[in-house]
PDB file of N, CA and C in Angstrom:
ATOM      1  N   UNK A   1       0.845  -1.175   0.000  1.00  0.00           N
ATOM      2  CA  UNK A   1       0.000   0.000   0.000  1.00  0.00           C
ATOM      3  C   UNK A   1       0.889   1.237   0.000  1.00  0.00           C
ATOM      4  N   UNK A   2       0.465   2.190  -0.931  1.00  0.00           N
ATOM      5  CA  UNK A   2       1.379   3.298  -0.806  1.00  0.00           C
ATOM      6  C   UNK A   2       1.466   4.392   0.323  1.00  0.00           C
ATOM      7  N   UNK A   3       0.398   4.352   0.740  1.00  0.00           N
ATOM      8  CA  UNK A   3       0.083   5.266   1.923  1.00  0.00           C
ATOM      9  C   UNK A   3       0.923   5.122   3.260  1.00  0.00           C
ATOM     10  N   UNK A   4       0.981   3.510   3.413  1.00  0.00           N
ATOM     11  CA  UNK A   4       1.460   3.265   4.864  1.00  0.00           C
ATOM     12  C   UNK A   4       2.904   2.697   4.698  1.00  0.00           C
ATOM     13  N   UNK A   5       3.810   2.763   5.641  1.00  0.00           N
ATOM     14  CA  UNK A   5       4.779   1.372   5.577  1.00  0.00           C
ATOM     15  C   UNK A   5       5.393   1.504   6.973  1.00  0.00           C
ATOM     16  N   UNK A   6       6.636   0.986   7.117  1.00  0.00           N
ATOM     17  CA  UNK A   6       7.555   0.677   8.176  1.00  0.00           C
ATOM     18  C   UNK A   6       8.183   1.799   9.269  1.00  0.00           C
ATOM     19  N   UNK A   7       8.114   2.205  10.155  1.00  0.00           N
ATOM     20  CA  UNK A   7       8.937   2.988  10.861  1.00  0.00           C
ATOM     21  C   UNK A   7       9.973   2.506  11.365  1.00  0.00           C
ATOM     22  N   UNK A   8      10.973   2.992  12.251  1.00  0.00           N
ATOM     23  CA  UNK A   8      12.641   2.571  12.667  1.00  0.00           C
ATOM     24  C   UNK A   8      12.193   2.122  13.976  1.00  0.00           C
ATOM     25  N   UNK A   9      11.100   2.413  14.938  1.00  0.00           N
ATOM     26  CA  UNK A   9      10.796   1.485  16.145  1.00  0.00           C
ATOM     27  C   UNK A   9       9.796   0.836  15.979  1.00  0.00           C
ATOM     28  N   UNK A  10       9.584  -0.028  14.580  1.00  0.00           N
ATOM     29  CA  UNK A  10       8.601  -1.351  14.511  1.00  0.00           C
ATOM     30  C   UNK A  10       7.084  -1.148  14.738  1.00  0.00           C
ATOM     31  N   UNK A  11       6.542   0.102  14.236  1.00  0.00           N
ATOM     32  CA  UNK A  11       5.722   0.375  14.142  1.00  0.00           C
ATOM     33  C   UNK A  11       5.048   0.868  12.535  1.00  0.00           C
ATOM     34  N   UNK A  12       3.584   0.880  12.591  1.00  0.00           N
ATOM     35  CA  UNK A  12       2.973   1.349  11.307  1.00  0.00           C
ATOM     36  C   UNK A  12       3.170   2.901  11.041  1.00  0.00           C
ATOM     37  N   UNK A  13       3.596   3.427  10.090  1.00  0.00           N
ATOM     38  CA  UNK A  13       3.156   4.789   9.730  1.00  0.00           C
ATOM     39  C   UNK A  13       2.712   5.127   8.515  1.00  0.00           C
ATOM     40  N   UNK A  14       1.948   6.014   8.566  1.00  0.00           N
ATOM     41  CA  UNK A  14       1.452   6.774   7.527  1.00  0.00           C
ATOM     42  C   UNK A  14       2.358   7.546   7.136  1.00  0.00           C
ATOM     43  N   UNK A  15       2.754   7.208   5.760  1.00  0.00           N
ATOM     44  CA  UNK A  15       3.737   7.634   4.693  1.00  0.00           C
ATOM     45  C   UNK A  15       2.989   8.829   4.086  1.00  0.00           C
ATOM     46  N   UNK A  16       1.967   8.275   3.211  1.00  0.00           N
ATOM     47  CA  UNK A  16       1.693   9.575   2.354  1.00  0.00           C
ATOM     48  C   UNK A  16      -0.266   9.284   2.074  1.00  0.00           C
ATOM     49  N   UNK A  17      -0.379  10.242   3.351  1.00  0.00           N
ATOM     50  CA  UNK A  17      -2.272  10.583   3.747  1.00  0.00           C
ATOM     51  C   UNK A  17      -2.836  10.733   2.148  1.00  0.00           C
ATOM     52  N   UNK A  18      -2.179  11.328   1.242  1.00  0.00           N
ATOM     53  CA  UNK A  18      -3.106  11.763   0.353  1.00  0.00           C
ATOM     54  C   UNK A  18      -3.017  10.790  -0.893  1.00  0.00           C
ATOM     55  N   UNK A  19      -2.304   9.599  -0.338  1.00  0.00           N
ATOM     56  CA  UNK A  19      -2.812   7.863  -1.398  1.00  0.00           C
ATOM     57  C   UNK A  19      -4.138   7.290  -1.112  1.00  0.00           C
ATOM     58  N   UNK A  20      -4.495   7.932  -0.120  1.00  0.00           N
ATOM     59  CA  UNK A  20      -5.685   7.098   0.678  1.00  0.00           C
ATOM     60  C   UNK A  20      -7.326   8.665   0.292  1.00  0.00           C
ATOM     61  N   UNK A  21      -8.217   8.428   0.183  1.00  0.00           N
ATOM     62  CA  UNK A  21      -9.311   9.401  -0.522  1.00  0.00           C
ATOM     63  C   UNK A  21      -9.724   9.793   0.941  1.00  0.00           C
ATOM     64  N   UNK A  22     -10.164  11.099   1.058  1.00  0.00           N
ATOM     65  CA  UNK A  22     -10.000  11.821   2.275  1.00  0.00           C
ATOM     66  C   UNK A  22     -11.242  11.279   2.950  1.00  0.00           C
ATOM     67  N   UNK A  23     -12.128  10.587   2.451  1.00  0.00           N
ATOM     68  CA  UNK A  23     -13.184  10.080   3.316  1.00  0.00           C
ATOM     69  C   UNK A  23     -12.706   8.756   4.293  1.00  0.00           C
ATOM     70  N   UNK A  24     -11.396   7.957   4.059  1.00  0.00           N
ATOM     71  CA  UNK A  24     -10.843   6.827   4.362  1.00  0.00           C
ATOM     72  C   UNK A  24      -9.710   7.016   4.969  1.00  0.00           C
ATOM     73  N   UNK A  25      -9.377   8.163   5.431  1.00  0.00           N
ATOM     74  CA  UNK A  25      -8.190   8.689   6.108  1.00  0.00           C
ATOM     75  C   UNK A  25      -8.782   8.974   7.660  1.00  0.00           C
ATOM     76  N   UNK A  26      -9.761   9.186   8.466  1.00  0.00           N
ATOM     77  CA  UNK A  26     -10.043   8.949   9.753  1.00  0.00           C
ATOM     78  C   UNK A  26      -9.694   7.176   9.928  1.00  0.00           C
ATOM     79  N   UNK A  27     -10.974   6.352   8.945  1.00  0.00           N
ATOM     80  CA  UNK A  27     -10.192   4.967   9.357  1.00  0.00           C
ATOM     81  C   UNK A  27      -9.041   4.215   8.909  1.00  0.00           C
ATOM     82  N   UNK A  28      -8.148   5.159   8.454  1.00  0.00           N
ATOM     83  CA  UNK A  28      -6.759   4.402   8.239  1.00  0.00           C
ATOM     84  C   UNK A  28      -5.802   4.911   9.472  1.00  0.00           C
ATOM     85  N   UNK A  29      -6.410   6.095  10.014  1.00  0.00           N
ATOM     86  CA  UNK A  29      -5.784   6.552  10.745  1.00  0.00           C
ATOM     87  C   UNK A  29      -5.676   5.474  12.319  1.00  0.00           C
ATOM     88  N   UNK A  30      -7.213   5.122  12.606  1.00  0.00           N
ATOM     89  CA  UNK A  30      -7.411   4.425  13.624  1.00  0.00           C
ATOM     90  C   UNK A  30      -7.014   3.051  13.415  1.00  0.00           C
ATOM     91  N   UNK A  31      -6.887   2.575  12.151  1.00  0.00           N
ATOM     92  CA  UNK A  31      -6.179   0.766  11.725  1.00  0.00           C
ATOM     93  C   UNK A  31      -5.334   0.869  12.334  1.00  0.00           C
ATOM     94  N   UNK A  32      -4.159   2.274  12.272  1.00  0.00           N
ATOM     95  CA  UNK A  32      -3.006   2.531  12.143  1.00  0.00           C
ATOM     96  C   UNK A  32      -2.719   2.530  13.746  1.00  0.00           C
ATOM     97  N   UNK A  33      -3.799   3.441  14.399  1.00  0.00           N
ATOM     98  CA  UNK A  33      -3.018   3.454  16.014  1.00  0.00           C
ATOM     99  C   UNK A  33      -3.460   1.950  16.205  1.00  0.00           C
ATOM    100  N   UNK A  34      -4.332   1.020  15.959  1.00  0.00           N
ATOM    101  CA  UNK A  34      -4.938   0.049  16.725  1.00  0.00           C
ATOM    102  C   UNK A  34      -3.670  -0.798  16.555  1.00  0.00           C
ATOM    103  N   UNK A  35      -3.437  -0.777  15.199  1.00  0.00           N
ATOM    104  CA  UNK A  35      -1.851  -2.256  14.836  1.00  0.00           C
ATOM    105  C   UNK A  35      -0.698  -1.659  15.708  1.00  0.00           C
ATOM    106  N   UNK A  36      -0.753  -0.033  15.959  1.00  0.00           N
ATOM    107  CA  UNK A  36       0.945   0.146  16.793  1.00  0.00           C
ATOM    108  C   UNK A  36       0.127  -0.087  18.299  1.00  0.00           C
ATOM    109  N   UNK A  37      -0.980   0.309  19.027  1.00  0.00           N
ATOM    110  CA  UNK A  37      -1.221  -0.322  19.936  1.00  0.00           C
ATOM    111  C   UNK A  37      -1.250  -1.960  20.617  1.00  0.00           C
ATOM    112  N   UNK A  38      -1.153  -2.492  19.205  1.00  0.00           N
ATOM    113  CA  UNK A  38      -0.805  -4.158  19.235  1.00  0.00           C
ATOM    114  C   UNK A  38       0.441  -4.601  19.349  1.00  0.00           C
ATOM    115  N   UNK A  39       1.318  -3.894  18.830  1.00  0.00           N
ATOM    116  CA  UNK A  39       2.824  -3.905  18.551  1.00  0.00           C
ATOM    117  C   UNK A  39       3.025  -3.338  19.821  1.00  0.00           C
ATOM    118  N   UNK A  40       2.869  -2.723  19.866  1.00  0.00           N
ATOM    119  CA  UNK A  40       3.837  -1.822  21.296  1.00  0.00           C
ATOM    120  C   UNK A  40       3.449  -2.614  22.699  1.00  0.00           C
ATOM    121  N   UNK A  41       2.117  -3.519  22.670  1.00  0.00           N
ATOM    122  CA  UNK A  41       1.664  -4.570  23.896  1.00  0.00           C
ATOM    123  C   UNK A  41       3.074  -5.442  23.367  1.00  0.00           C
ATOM    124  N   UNK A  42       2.818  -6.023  22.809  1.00  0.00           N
ATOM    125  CA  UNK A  42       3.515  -7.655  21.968  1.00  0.00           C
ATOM    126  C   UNK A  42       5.122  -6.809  22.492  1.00  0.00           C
ATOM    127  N   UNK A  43       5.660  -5.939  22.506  1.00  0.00           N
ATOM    128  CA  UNK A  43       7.206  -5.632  22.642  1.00  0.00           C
ATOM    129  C   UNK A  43       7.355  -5.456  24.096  1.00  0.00           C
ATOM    130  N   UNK A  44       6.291  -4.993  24.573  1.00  0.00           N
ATOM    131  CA  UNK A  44       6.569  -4.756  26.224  1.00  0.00           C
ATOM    132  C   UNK A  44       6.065  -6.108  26.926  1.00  0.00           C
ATOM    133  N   UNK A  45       5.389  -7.178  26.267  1.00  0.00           N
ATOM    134  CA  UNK A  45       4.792  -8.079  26.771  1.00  0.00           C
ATOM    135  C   UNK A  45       6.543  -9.487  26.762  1.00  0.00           C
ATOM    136  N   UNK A  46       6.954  -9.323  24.917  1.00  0.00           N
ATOM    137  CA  UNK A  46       8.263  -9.888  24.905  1.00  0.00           C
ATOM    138  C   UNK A  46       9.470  -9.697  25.940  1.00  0.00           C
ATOM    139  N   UNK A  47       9.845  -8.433  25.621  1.00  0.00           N
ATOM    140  CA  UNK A  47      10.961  -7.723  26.800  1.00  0.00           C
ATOM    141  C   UNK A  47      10.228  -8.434  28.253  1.00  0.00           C
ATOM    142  N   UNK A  48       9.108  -8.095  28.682  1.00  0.00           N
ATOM    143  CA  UNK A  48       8.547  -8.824  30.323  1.00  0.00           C
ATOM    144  C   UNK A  48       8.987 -10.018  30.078  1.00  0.00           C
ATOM    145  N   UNK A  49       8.447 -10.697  29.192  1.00  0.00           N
ATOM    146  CA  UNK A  49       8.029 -12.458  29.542  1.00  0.00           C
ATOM    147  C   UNK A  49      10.056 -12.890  29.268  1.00  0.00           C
ATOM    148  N   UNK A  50      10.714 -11.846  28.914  1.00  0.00           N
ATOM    149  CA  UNK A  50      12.037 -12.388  28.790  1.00  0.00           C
ATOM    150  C   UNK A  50      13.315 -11.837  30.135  1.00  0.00           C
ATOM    151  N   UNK A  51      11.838 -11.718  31.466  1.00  0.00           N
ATOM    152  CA  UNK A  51      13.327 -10.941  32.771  1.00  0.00           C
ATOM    153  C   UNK A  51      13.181  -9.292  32.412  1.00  0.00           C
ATOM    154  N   UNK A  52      13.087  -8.781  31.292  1.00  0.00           N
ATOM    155  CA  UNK A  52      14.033  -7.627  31.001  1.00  0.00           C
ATOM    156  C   UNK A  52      13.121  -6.643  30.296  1.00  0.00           C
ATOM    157  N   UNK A  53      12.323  -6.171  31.087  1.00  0.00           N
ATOM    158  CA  UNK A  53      10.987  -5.123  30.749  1.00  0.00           C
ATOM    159  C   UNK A  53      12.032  -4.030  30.282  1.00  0.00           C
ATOM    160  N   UNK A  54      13.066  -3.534  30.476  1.00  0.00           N
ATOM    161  CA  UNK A  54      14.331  -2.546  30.127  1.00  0.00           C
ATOM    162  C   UNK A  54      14.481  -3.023  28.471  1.00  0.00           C
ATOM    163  N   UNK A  55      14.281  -3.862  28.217  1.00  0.00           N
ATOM    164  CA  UNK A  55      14.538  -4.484  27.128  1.00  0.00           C
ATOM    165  C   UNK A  55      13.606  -4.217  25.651  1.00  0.00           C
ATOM    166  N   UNK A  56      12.584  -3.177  25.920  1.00  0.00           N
ATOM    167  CA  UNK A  56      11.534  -2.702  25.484  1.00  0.00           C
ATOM    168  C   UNK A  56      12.144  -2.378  23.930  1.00  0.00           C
ATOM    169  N   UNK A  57      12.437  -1.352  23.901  1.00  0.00           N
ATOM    170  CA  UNK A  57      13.246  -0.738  23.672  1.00  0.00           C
ATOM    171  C   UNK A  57      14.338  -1.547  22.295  1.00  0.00           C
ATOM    172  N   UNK A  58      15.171  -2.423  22.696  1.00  0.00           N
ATOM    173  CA  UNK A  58      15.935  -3.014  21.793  1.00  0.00           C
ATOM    174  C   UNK A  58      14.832  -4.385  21.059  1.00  0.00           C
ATOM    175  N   UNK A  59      13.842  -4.680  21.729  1.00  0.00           N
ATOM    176  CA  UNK A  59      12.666  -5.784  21.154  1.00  0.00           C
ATOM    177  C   UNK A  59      12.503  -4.751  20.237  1.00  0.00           C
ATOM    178  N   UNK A  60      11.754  -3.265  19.727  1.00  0.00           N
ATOM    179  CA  UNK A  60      11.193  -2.832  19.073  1.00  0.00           C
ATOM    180  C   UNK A  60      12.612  -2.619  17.575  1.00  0.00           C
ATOM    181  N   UNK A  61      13.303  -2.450  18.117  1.00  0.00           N
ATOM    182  CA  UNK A  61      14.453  -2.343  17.054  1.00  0.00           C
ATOM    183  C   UNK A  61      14.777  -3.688  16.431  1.00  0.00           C
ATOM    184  N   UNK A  62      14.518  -5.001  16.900  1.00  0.00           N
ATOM    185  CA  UNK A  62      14.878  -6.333  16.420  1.00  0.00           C
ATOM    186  C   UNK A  62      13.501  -6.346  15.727  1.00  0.00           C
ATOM    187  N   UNK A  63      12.630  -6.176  16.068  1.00  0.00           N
ATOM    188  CA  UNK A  63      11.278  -6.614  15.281  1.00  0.00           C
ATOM    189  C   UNK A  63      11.306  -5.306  14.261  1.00  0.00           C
ATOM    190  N   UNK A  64      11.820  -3.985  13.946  1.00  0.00           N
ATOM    191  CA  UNK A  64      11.611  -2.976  13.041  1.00  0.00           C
ATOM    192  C   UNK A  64      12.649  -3.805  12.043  1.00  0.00           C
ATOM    193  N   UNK A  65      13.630  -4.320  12.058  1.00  0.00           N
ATOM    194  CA  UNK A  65      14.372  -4.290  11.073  1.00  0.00           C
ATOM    195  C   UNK A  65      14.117  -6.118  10.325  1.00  0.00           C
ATOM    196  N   UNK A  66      13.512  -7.195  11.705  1.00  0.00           N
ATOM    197  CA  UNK A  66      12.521  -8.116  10.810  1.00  0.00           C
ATOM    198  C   UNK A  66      11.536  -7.669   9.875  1.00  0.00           C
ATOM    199  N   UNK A  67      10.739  -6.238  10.515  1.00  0.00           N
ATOM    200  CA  UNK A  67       9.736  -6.341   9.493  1.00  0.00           C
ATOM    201  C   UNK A  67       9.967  -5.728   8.276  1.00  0.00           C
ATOM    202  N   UNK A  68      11.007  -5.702   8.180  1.00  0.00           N
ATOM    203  CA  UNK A  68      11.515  -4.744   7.059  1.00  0.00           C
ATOM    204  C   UNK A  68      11.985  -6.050   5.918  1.00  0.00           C
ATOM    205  N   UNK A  69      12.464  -6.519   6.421  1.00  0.00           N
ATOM    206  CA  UNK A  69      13.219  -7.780   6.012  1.00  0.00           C
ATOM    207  C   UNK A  69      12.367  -8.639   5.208  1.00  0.00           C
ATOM    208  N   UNK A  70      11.271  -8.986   6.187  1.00  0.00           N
ATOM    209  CA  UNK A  70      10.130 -10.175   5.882  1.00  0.00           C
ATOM    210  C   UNK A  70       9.339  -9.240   4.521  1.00  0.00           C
ATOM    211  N   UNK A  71       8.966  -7.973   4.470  1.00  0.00           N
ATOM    212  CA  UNK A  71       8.193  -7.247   3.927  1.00  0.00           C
ATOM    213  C   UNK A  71       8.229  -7.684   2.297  1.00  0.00           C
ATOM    214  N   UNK A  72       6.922  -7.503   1.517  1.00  0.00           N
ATOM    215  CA  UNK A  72       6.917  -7.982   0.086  1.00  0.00           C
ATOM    216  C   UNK A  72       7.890  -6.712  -0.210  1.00  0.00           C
ATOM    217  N   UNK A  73       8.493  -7.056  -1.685  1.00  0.00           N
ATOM    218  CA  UNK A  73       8.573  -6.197  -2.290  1.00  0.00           C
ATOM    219  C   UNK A  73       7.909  -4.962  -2.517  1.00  0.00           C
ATOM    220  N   UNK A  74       8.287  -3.706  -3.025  1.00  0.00           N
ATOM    221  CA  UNK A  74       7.046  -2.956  -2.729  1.00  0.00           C
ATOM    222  C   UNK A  74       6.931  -1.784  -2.111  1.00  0.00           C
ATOM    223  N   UNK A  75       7.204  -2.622  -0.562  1.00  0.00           N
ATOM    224  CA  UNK A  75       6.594  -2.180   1.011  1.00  0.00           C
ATOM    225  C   UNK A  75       7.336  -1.281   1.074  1.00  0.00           C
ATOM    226  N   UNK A  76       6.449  -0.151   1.640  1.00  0.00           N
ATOM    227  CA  UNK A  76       7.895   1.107   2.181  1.00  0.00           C
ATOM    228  C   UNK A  76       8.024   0.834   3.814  1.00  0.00           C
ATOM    229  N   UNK A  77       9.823   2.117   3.858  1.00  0.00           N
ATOM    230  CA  UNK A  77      10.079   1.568   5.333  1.00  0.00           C
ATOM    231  C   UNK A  77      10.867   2.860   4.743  1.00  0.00           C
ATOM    232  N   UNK A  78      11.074   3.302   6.453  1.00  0.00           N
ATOM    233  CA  UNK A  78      11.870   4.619   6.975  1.00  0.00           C
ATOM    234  C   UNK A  78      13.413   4.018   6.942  1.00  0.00           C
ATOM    235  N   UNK A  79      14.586   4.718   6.586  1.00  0.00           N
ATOM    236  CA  UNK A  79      15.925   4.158   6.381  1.00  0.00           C
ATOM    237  C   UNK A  79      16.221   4.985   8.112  1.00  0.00           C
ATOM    238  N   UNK A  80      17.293   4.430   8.339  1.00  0.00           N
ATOM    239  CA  UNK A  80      17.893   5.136   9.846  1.00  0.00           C
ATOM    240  C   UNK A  80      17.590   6.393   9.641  1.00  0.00           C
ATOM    241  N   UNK A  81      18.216   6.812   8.795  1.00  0.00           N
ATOM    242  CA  UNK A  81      17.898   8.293   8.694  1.00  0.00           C
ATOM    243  C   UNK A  81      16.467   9.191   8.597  1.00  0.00           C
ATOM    244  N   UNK A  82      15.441   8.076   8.232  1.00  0.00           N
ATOM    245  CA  UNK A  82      14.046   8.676   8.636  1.00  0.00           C
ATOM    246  C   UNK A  82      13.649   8.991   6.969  1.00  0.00           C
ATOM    247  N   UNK A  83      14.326   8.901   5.894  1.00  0.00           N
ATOM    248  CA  UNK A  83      13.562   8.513   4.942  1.00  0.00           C
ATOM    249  C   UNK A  83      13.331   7.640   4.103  1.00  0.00           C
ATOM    250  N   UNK A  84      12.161   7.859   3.450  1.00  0.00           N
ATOM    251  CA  UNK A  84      11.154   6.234   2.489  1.00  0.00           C
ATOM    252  C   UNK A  84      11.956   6.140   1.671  1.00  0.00           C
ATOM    253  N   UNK A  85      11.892   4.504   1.724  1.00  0.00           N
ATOM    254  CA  UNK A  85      12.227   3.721   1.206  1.00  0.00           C
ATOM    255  C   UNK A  85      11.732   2.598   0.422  1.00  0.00           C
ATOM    256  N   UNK A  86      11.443   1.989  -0.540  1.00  0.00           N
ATOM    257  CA  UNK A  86      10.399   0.980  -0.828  1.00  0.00           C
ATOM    258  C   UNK A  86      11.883  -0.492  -1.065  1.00  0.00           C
ATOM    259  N   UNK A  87      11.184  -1.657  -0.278  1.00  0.00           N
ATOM    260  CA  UNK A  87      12.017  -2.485  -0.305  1.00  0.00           C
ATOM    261  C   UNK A  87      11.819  -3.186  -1.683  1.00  0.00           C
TER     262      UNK A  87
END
């Protein structure tokens, strides 16, 4: 999808609002917090269930650069430096 792709702490972002028709941009917006509200449980839930709730933090950086990895062709993703990229 052109609108959305990868951020550098393993989360969804909205790339570019105006791929998406302005009537469908409130609910892409809320897909969008609901999947990083899922992600951000699942990284603080990993780091806990592994001793090391401190560990938050480097879980979100191992899973940003899997999902980058795993991603179809295509997919955009933020480079370290914070700009798009399509893998």
């Amino acid at each position: 999808m052109e609108a959305i792709g990868f951020d550098g702490r393993g989360s969804v972002a909205i790339r570019d609002p105006n791929a998406v028709s302005l009537g469908d941009r409130n609910r892409l917006k809320k897909l969008v917090a609901d999947e990083n509200d899922d992600r951000s449980k699942l990284y603080r839930e990993i780091a806990r269930a592994n001793g090391h709730p401190e560990w938050e933090e480097r879980v979100r950086s191992t899973f940003a650069k899997v999902w980058v990895q795993e991603a179809p062709a295509g997919y955009w993703y933020q480079s370290a430096g914070g700009a798009w990229q399509q893998r």
